[in-house]
Protein backbone atom coordinates (compact mmCIF):
# COMPACT_ATOMS: atom_id res chain seq x y z
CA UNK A 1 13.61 0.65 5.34
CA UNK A 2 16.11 -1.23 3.37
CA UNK A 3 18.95 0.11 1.57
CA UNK A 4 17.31 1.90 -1.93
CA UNK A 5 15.88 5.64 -0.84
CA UNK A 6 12.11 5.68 -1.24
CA UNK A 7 12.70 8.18 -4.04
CA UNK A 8 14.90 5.94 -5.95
CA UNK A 9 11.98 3.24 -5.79
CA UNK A 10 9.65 5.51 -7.76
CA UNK A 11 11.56 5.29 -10.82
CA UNK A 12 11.01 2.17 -11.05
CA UNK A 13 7.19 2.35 -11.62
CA UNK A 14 4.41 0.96 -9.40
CA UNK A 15 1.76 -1.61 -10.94
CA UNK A 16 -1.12 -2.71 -8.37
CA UNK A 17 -4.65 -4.38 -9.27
CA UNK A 18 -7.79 -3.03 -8.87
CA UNK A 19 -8.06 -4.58 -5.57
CA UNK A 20 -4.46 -3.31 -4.46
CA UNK A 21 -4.99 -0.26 -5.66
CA UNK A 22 -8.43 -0.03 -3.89
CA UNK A 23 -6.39 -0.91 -0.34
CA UNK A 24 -3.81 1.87 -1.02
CA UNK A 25 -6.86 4.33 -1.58
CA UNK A 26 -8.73 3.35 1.74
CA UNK A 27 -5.45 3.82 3.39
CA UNK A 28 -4.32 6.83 1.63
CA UNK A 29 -7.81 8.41 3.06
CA UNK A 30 -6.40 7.45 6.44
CA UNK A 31 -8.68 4.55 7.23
CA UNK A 32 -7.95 2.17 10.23
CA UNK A 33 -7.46 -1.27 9.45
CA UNK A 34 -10.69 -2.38 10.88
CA UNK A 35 -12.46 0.02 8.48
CA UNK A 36 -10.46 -0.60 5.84
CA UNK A 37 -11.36 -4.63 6.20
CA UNK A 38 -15.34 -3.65 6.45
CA UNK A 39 -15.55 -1.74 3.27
CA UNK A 40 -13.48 -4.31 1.12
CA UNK A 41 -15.79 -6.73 2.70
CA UNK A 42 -12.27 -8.89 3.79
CA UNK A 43 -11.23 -9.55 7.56
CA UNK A 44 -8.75 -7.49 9.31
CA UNK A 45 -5.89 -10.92 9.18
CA UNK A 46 -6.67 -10.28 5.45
CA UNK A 47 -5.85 -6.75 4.84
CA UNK A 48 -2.84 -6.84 7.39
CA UNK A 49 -1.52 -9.74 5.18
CA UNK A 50 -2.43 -7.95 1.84
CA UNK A 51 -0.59 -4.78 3.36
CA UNK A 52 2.54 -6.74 4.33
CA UNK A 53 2.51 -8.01 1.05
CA UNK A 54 2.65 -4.94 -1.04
CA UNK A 55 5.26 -3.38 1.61
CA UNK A 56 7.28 -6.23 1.38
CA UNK A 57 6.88 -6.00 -2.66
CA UNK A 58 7.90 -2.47 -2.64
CA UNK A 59 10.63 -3.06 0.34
CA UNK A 60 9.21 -0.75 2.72
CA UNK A 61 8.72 -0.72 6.10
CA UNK A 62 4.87 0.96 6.29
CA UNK A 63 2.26 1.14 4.89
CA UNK A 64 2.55 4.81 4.78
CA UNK A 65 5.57 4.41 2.46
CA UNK A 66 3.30 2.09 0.16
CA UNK A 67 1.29 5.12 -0.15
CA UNK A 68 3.76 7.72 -0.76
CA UNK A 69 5.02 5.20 -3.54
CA UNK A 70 1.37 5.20 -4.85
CA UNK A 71 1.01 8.75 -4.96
CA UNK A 72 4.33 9.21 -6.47
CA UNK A 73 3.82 7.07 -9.79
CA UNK A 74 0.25 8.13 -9.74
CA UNK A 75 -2.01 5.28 -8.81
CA UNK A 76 -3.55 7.36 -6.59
């Protein structure tokens, strides 16, 4: 992870569309990509772009962290 502490990054606030916010909940719920791709109706290249996108947005390393961020500003 780059050099801000994931706690410092939830101060800043978290704003995701409906569809972002719809990935972070399939993953939250611990969904593998494959199943994550079936129920958004998307392919896997898709969500694993969509998912480096928001990490790279919230410069984190996981998707995991994405989540915690989520959780943390309650989007989730």
């Amino acid at each position: 992870m780059s050099g801000v502490a994931l706690s410092d990054r939830s101060e800043s606030g978290m704003a995701l569309d409906a569809e972002e916010t719809e990935l972070v909940r399939l993953l939250a719920e611990g969904l593998v990509l494959d199943a994550v791709a079936r129920r958004m109706a998307l392919s896997e290249r898709t969500v694993r772009r969509r998912i480096r996108a928001l990490c790279d947005r919230f410069e984190v390393d996981t998707p995991v962290q994405v989540v915690v961020l989520a959780a943390r500003n309650g989007v989730l």
